[in-house]
PDB file of N, CA and C in Angstrom:
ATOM      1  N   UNK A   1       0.813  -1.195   0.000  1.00  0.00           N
ATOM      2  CA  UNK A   1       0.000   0.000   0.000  1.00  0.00           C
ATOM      3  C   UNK A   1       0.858   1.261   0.000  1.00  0.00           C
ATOM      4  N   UNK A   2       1.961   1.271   0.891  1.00  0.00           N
ATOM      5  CA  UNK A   2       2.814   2.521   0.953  1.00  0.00           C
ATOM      6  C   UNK A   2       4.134   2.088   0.623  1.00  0.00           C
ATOM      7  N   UNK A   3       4.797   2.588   0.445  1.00  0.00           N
ATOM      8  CA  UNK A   3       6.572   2.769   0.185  1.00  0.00           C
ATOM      9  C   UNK A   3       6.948   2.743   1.886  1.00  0.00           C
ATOM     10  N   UNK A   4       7.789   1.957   2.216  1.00  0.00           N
ATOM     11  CA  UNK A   4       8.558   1.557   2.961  1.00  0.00           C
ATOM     12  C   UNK A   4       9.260   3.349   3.626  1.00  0.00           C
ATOM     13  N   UNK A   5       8.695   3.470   5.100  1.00  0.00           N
ATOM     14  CA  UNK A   5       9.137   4.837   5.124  1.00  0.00           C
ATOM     15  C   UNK A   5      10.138   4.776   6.453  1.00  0.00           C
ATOM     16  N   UNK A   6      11.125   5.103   6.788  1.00  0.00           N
ATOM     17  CA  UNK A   6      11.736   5.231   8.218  1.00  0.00           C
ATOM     18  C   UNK A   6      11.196   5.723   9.184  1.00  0.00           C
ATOM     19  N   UNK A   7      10.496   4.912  10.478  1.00  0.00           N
ATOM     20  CA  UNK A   7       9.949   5.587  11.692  1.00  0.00           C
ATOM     21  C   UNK A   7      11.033   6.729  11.700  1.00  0.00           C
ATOM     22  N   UNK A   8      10.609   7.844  12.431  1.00  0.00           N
ATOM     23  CA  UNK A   8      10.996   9.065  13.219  1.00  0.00           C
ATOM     24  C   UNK A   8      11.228   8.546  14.636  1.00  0.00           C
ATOM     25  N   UNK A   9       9.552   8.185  14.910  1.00  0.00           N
ATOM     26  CA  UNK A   9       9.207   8.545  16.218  1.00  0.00           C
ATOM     27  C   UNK A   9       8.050   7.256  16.492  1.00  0.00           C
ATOM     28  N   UNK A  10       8.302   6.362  17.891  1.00  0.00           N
ATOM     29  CA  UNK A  10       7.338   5.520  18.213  1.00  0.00           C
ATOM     30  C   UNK A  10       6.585   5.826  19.592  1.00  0.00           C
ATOM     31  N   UNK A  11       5.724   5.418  20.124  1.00  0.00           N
ATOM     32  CA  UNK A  11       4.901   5.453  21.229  1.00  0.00           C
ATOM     33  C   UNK A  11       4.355   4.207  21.296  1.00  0.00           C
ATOM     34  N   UNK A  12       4.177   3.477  22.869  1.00  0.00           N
ATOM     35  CA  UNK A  12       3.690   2.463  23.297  1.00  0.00           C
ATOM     36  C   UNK A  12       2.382   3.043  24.148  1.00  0.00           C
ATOM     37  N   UNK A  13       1.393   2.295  23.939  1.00  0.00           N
ATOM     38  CA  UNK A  13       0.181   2.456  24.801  1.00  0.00           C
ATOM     39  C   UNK A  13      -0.541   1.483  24.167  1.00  0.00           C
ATOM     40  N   UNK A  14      -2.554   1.793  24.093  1.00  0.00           N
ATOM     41  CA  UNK A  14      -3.098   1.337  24.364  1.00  0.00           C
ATOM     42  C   UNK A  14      -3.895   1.316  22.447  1.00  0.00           C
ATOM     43  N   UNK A  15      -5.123   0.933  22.239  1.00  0.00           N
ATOM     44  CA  UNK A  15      -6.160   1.446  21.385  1.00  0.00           C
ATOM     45  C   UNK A  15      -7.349   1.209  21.601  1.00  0.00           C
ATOM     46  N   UNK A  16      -8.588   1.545  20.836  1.00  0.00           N
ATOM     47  CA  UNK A  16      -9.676   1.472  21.136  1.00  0.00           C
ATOM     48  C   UNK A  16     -10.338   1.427  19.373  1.00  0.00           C
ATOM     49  N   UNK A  17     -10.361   0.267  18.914  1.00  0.00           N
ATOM     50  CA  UNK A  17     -11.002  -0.021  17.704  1.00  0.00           C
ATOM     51  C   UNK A  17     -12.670  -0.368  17.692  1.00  0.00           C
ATOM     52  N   UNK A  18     -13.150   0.661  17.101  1.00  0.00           N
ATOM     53  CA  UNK A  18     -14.497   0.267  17.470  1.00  0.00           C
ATOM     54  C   UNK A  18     -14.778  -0.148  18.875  1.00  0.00           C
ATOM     55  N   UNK A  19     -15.312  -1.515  19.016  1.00  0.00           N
ATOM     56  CA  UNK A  19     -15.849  -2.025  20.185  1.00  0.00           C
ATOM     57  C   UNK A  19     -14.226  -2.260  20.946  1.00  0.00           C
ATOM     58  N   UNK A  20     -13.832  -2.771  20.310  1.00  0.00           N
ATOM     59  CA  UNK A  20     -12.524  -3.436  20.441  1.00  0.00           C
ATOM     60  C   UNK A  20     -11.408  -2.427  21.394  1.00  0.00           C
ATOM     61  N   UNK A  21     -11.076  -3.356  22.622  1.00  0.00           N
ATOM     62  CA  UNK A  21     -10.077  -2.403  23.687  1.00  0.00           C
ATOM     63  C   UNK A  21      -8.930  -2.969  23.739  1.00  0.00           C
ATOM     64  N   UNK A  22      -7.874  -2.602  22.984  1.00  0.00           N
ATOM     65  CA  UNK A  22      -6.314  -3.371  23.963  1.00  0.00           C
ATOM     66  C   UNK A  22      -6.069  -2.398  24.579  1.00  0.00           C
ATOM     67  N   UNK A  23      -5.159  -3.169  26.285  1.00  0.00           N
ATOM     68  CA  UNK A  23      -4.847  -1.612  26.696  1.00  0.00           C
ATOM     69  C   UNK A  23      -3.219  -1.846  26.631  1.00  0.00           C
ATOM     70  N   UNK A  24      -2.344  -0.882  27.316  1.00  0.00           N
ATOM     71  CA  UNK A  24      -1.018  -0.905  27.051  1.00  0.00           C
ATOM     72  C   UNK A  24      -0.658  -2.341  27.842  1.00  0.00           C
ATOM     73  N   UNK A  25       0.644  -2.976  26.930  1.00  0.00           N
ATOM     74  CA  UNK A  25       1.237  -2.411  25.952  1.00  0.00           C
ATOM     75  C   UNK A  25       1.272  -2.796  24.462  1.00  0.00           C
ATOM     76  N   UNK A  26      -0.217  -3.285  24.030  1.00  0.00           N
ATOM     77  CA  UNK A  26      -0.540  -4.445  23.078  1.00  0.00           C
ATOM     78  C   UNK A  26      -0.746  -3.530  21.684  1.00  0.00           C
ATOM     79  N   UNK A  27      -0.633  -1.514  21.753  1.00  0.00           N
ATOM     80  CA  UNK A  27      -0.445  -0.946  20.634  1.00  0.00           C
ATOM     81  C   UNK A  27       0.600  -0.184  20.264  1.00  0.00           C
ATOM     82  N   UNK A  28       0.728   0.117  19.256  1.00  0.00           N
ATOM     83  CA  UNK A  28       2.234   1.485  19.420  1.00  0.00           C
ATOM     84  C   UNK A  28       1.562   2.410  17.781  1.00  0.00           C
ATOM     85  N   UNK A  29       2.048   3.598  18.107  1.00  0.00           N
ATOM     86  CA  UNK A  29       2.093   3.975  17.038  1.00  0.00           C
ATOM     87  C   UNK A  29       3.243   4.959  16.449  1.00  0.00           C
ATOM     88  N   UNK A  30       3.315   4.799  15.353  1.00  0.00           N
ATOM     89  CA  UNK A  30       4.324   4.768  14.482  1.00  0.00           C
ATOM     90  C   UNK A  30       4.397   5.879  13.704  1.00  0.00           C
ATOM     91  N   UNK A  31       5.437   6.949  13.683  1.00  0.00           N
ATOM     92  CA  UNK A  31       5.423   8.283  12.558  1.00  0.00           C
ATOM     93  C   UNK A  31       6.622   7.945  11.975  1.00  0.00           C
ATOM     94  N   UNK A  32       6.241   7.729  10.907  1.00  0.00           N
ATOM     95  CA  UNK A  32       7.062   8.492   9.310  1.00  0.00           C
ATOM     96  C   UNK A  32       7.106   9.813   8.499  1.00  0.00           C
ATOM     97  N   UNK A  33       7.747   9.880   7.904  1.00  0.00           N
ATOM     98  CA  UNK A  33       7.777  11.797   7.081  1.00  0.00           C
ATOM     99  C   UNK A  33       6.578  11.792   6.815  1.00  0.00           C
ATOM    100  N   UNK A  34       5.923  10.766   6.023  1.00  0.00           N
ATOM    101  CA  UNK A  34       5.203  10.573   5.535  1.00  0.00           C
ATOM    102  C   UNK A  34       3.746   9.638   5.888  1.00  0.00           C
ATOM    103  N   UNK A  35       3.756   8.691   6.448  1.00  0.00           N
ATOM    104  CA  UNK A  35       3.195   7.319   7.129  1.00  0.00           C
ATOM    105  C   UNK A  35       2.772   7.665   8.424  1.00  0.00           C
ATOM    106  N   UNK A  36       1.399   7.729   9.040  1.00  0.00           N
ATOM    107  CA  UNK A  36       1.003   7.445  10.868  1.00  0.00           C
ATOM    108  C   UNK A  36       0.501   5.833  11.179  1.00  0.00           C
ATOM    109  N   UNK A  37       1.479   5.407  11.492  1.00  0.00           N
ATOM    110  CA  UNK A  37       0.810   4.000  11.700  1.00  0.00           C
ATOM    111  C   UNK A  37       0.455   3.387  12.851  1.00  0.00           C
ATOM    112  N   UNK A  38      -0.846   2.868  12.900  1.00  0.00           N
ATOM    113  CA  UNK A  38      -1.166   2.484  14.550  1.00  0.00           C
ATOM    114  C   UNK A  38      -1.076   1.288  14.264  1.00  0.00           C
ATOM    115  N   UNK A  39      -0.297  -0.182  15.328  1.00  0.00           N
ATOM    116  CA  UNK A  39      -0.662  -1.381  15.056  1.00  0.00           C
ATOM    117  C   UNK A  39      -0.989  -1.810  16.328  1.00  0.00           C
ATOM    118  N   UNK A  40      -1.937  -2.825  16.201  1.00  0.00           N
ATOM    119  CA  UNK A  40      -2.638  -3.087  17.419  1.00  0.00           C
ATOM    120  C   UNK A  40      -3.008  -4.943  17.187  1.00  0.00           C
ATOM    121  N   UNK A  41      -2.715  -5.184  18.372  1.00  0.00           N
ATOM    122  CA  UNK A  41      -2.452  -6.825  18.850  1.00  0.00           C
ATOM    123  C   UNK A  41      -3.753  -7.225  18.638  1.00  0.00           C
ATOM    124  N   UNK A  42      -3.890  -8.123  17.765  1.00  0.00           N
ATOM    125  CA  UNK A  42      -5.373  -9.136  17.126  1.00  0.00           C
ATOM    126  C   UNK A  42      -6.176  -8.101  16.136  1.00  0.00           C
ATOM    127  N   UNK A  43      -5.653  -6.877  15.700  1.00  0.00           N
ATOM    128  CA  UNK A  43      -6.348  -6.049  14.718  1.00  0.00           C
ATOM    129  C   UNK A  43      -5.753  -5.185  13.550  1.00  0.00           C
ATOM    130  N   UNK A  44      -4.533  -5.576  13.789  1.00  0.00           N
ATOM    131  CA  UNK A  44      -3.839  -5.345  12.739  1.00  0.00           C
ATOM    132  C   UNK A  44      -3.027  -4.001  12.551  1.00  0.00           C
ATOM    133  N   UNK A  45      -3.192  -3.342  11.536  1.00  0.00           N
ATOM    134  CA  UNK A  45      -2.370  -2.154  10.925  1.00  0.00           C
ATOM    135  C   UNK A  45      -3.177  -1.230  10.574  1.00  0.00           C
ATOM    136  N   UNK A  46      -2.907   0.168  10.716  1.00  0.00           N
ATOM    137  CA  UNK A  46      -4.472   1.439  10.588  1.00  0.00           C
ATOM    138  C   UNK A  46      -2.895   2.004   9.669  1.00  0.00           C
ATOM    139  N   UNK A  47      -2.657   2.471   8.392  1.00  0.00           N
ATOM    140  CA  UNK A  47      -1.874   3.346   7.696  1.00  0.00           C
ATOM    141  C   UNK A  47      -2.599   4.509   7.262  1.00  0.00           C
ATOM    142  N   UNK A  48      -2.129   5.827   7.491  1.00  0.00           N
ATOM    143  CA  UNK A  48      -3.202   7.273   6.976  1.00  0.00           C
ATOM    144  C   UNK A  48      -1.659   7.830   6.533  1.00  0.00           C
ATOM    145  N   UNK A  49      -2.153   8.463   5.409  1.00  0.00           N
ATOM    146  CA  UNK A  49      -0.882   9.390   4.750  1.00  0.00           C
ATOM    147  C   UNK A  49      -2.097  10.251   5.471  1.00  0.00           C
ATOM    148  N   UNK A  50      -1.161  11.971   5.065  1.00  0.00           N
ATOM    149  CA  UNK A  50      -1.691  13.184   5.689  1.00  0.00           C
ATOM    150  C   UNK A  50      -2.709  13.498   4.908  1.00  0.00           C
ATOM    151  N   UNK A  51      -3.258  12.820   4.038  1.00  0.00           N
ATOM    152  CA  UNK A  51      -4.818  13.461   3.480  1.00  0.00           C
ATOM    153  C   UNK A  51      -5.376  12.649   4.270  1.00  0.00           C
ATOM    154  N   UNK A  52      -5.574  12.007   5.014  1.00  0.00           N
ATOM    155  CA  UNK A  52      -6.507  11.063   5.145  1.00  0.00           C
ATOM    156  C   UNK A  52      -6.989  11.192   6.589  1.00  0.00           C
ATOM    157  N   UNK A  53      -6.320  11.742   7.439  1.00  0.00           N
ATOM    158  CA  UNK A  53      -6.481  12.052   8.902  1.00  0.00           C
ATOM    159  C   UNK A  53      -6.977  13.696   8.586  1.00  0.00           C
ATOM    160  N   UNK A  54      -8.464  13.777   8.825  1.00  0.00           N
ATOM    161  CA  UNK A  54      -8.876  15.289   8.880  1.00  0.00           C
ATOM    162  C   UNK A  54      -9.018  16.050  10.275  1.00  0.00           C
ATOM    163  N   UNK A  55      -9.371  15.338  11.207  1.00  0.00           N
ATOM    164  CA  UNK A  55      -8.896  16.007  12.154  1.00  0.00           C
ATOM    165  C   UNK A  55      -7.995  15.294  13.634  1.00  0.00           C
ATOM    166  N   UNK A  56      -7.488  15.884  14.444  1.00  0.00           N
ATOM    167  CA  UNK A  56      -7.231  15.199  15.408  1.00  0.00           C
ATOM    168  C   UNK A  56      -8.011  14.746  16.702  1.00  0.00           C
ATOM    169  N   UNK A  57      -8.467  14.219  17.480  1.00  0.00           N
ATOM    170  CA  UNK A  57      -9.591  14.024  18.649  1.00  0.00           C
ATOM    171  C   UNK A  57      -8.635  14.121  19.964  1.00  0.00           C
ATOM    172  N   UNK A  58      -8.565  14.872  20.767  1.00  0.00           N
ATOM    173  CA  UNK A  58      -8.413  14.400  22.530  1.00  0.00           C
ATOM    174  C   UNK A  58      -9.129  13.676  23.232  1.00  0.00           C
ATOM    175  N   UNK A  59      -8.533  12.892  24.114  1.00  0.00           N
ATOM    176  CA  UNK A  59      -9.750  12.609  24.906  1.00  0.00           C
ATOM    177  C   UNK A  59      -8.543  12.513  26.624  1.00  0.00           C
ATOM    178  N   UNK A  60      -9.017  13.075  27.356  1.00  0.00           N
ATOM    179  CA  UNK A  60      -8.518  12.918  28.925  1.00  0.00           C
ATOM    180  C   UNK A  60      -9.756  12.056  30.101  1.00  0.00           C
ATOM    181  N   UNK A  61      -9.231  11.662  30.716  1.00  0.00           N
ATOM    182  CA  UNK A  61      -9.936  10.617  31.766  1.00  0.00           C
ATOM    183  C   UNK A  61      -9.646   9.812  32.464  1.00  0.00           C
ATOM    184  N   UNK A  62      -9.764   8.667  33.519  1.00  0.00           N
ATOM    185  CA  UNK A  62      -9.353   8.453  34.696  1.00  0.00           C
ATOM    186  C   UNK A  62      -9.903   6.759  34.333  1.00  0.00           C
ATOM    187  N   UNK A  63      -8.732   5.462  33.927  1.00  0.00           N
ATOM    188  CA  UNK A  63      -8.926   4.759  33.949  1.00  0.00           C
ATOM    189  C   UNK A  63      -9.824   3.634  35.047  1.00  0.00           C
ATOM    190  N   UNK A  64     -10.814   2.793  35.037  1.00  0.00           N
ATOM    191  CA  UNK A  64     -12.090   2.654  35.867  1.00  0.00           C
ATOM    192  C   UNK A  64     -10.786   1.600  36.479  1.00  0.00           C
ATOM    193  N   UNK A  65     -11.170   1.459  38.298  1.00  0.00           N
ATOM    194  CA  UNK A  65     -10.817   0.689  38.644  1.00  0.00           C
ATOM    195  C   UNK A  65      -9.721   0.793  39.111  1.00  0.00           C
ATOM    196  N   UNK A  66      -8.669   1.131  38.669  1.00  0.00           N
ATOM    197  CA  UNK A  66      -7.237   1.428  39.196  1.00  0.00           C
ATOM    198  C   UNK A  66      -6.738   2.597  39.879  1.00  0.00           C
ATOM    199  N   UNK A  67      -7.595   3.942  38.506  1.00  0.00           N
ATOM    200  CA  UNK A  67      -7.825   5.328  39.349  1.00  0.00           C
ATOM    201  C   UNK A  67      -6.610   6.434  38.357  1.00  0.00           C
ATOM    202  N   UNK A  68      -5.954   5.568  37.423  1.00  0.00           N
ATOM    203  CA  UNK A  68      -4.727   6.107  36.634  1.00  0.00           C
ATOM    204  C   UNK A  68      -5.446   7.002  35.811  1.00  0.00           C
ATOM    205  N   UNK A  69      -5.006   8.430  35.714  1.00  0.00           N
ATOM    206  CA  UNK A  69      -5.035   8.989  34.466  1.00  0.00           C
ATOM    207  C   UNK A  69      -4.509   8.823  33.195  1.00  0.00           C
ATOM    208  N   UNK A  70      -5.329   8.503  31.832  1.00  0.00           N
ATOM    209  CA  UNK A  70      -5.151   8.492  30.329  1.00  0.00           C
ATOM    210  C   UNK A  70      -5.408   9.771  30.138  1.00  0.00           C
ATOM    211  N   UNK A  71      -5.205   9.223  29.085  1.00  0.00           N
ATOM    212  CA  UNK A  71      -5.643  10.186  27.967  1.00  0.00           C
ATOM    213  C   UNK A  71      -5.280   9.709  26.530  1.00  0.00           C
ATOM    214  N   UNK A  72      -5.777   9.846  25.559  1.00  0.00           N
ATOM    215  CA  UNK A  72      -5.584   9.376  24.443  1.00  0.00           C
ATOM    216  C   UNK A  72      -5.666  10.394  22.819  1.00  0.00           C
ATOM    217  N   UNK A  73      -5.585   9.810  21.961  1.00  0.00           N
ATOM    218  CA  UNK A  73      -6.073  11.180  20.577  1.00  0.00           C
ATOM    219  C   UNK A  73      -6.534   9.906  19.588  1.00  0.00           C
ATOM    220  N   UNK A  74      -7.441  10.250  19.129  1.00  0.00           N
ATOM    221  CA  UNK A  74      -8.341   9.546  17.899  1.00  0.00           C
ATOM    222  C   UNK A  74      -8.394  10.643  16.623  1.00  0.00           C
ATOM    223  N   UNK A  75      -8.556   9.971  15.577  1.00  0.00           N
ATOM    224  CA  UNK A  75      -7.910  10.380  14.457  1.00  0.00           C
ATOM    225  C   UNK A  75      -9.218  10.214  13.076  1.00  0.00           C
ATOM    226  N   UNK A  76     -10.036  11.100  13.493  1.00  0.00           N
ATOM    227  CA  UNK A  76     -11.176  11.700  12.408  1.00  0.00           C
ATOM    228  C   UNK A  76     -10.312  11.635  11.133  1.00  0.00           C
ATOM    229  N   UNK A  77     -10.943  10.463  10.518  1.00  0.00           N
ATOM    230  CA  UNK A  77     -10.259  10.331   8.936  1.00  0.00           C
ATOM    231  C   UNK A  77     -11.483   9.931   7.702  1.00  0.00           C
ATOM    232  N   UNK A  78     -10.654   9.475   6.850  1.00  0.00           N
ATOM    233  CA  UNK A  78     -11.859   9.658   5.861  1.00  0.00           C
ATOM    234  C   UNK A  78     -11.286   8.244   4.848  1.00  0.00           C
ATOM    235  N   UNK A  79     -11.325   7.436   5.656  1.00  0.00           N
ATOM    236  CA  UNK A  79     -10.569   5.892   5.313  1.00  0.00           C
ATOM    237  C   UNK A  79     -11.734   4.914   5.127  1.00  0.00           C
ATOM    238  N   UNK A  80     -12.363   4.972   4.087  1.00  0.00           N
ATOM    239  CA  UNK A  80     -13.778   4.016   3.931  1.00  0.00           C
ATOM    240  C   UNK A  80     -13.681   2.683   4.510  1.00  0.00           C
ATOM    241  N   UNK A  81     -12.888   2.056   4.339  1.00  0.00           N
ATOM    242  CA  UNK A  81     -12.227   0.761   4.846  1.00  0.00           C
ATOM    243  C   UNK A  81     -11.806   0.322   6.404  1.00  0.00           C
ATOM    244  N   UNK A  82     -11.569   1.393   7.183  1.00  0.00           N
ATOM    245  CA  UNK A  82     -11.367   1.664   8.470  1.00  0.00           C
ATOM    246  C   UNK A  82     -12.334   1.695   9.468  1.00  0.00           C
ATOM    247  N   UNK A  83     -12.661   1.481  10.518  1.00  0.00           N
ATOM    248  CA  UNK A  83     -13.290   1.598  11.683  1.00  0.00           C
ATOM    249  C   UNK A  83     -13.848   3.080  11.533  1.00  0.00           C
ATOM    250  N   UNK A  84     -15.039   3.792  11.997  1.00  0.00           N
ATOM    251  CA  UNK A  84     -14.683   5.052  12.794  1.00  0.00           C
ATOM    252  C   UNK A  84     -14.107   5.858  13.645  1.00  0.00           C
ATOM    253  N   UNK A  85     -14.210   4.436  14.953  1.00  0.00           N
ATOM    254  CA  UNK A  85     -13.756   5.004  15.942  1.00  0.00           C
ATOM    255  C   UNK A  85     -11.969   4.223  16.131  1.00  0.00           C
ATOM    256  N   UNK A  86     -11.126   5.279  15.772  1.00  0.00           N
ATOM    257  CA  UNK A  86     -10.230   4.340  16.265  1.00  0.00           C
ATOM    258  C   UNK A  86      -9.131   5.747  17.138  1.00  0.00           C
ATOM    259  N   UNK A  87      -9.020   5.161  18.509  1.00  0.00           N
ATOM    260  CA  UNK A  87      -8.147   5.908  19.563  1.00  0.00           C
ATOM    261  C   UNK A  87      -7.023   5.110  19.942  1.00  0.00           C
ATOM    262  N   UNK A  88      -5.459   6.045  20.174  1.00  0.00           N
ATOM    263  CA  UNK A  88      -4.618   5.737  20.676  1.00  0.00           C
ATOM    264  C   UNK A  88      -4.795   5.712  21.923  1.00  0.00           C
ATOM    265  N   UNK A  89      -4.324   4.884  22.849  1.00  0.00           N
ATOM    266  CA  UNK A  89      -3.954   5.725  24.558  1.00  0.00           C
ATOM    267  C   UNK A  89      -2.925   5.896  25.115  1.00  0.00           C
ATOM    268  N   UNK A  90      -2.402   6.827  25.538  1.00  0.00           N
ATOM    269  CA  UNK A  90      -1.222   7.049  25.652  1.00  0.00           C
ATOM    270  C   UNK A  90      -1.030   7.776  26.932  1.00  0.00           C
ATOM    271  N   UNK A  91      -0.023   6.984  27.899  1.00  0.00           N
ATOM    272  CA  UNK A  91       0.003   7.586  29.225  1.00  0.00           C
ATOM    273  C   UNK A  91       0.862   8.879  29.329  1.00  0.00           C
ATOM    274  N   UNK A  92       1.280   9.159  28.552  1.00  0.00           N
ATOM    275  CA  UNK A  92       2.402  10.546  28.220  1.00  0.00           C
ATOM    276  C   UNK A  92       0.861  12.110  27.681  1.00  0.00           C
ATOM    277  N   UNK A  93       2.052  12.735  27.553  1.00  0.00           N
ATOM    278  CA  UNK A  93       1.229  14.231  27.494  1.00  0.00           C
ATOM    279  C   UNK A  93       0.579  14.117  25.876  1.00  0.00           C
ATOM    280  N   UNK A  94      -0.310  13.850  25.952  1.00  0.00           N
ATOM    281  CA  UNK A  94      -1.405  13.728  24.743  1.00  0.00           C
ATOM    282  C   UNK A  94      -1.292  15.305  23.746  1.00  0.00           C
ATOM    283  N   UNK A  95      -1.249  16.087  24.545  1.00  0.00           N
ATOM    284  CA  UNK A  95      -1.362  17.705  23.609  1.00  0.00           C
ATOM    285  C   UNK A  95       0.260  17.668  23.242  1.00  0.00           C
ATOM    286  N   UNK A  96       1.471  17.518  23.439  1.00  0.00           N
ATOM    287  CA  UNK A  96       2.378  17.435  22.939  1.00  0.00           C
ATOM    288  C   UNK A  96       2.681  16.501  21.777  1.00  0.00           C
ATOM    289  N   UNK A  97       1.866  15.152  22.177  1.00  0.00           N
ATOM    290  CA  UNK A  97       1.834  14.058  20.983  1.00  0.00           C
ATOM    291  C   UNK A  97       0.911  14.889  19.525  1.00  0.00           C
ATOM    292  N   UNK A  98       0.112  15.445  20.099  1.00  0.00           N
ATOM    293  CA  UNK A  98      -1.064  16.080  18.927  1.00  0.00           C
ATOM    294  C   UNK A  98      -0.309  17.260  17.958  1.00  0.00           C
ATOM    295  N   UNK A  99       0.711  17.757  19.154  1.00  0.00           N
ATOM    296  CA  UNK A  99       1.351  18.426  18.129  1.00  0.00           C
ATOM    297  C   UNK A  99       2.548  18.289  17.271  1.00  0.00           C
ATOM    298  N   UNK A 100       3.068  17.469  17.850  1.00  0.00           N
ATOM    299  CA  UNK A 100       3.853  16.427  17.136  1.00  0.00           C
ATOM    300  C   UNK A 100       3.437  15.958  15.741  1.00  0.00           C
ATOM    301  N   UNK A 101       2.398  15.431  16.317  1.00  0.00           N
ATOM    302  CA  UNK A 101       1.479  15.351  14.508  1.00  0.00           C
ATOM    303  C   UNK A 101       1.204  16.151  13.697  1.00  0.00           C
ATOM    304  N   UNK A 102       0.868  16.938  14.357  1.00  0.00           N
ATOM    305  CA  UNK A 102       0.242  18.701  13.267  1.00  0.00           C
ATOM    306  C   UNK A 102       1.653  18.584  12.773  1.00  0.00           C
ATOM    307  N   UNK A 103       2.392  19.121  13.167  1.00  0.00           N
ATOM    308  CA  UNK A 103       3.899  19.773  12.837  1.00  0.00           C
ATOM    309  C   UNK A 103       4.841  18.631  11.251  1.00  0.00           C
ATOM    310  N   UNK A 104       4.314  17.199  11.592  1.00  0.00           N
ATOM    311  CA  UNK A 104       4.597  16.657  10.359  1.00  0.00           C
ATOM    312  C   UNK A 104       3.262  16.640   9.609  1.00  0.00           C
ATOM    313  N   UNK A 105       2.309  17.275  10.002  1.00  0.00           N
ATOM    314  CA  UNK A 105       1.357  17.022   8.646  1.00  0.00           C
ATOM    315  C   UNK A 105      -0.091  16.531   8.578  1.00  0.00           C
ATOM    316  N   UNK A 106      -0.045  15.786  10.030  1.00  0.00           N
ATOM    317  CA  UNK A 106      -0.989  14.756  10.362  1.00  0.00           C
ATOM    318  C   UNK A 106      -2.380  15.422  11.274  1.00  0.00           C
ATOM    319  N   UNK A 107      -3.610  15.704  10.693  1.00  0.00           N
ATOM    320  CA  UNK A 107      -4.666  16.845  11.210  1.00  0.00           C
ATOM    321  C   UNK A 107      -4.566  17.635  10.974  1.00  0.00           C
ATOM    322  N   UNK A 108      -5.501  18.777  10.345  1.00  0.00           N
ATOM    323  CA  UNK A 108      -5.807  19.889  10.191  1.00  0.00           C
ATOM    324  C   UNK A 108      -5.756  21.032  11.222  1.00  0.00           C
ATOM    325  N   UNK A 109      -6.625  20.225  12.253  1.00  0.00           N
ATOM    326  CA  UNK A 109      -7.115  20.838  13.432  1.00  0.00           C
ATOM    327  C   UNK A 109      -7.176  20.021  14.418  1.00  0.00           C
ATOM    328  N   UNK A 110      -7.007  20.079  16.223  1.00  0.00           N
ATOM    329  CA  UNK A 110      -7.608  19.199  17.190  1.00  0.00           C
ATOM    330  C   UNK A 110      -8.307  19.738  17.616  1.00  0.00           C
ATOM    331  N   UNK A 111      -9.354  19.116  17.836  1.00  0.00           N
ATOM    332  CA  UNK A 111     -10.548  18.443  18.670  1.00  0.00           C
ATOM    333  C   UNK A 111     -10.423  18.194  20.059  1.00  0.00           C
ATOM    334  N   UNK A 112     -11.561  18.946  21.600  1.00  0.00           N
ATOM    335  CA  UNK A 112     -11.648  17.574  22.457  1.00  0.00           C
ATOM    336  C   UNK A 112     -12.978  16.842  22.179  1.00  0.00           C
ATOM    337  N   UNK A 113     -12.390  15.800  22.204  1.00  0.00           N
ATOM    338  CA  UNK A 113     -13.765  14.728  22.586  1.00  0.00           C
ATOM    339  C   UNK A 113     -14.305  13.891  23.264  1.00  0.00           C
ATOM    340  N   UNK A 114     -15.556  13.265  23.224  1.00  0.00           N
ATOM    341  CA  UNK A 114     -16.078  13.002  24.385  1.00  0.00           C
ATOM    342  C   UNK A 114     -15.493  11.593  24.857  1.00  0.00           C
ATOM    343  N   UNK A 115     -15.434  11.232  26.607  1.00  0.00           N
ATOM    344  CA  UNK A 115     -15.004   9.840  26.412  1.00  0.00           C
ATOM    345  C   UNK A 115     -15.811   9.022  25.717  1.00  0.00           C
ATOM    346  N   UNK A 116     -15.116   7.460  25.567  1.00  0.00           N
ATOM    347  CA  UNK A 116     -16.288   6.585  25.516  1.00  0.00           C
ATOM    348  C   UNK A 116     -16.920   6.260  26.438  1.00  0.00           C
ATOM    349  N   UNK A 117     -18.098   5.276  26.353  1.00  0.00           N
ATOM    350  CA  UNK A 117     -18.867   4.851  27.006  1.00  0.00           C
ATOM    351  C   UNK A 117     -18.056   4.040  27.934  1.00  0.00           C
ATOM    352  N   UNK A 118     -16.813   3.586  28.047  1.00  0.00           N
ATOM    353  CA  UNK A 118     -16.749   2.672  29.377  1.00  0.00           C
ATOM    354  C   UNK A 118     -15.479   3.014  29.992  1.00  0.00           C
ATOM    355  N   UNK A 119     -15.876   4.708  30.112  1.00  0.00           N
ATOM    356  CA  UNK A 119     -15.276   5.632  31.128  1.00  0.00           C
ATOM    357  C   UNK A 119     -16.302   5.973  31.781  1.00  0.00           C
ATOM    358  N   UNK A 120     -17.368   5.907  31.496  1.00  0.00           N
ATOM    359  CA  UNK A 120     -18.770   6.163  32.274  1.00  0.00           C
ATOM    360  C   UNK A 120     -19.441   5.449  33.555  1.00  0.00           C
TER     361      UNK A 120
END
């Protein structure tokens, strides 16, 4: 699908595919110059060049049960083939990761958004 690109930059955490929850450390995601790649344990590979991610999503909140603060960024795209909902989680500073992305390319704009349902 893509040309073989050199990570930059990786992150270990969590995702949230559709219904579907791994939490850390079963995702990572992956920046290239070019390439954002999320891969996630039993679901595979999410690839978005920079047209394809239109906006960026926040989300902050207080993992159930343990009491740990997340936070994560989901990635409003326009990937017919893809999930809707698909979120990173990432125990590090989420607004620094978001801009990290802007800065190579990746979102237009961020977003906060709402948790999911089983932060509720």
């Amino acid at each position: 699908m893509y040309a073989r690109d050199s990570i930059l930059k990786s992150w270990r955490g969590g995702a949230r595919i559709d219904k579907y929850n791994a939490t850390w450390p079963f995702a990572s995601l992956n920046l290239s110059e070019k390439i954002l790649t999320l891969k996630v344990l039993f679901r595979g590979k999410f690839m978005f060049d920079r047209t394809q991610i239109d906006s960026l999503v926040t989300y902050y909140g207080t993992l159930p049960i343990v009491g740990k603060a997340t936070s994560g960024i989901g990635f409003a795209h326009n990937v017919a083939d893809y999930p809707e909902r698909i979120i990173f989680w990432y125990f590090g500073n989420i607004d620094e990761l978001a801009r990290k992305l802007q800065t190579k390319g990746f979102g237009k704009k961020v977003v906060q958004g709402k948790l999911p349902f089983f932060f509720h």
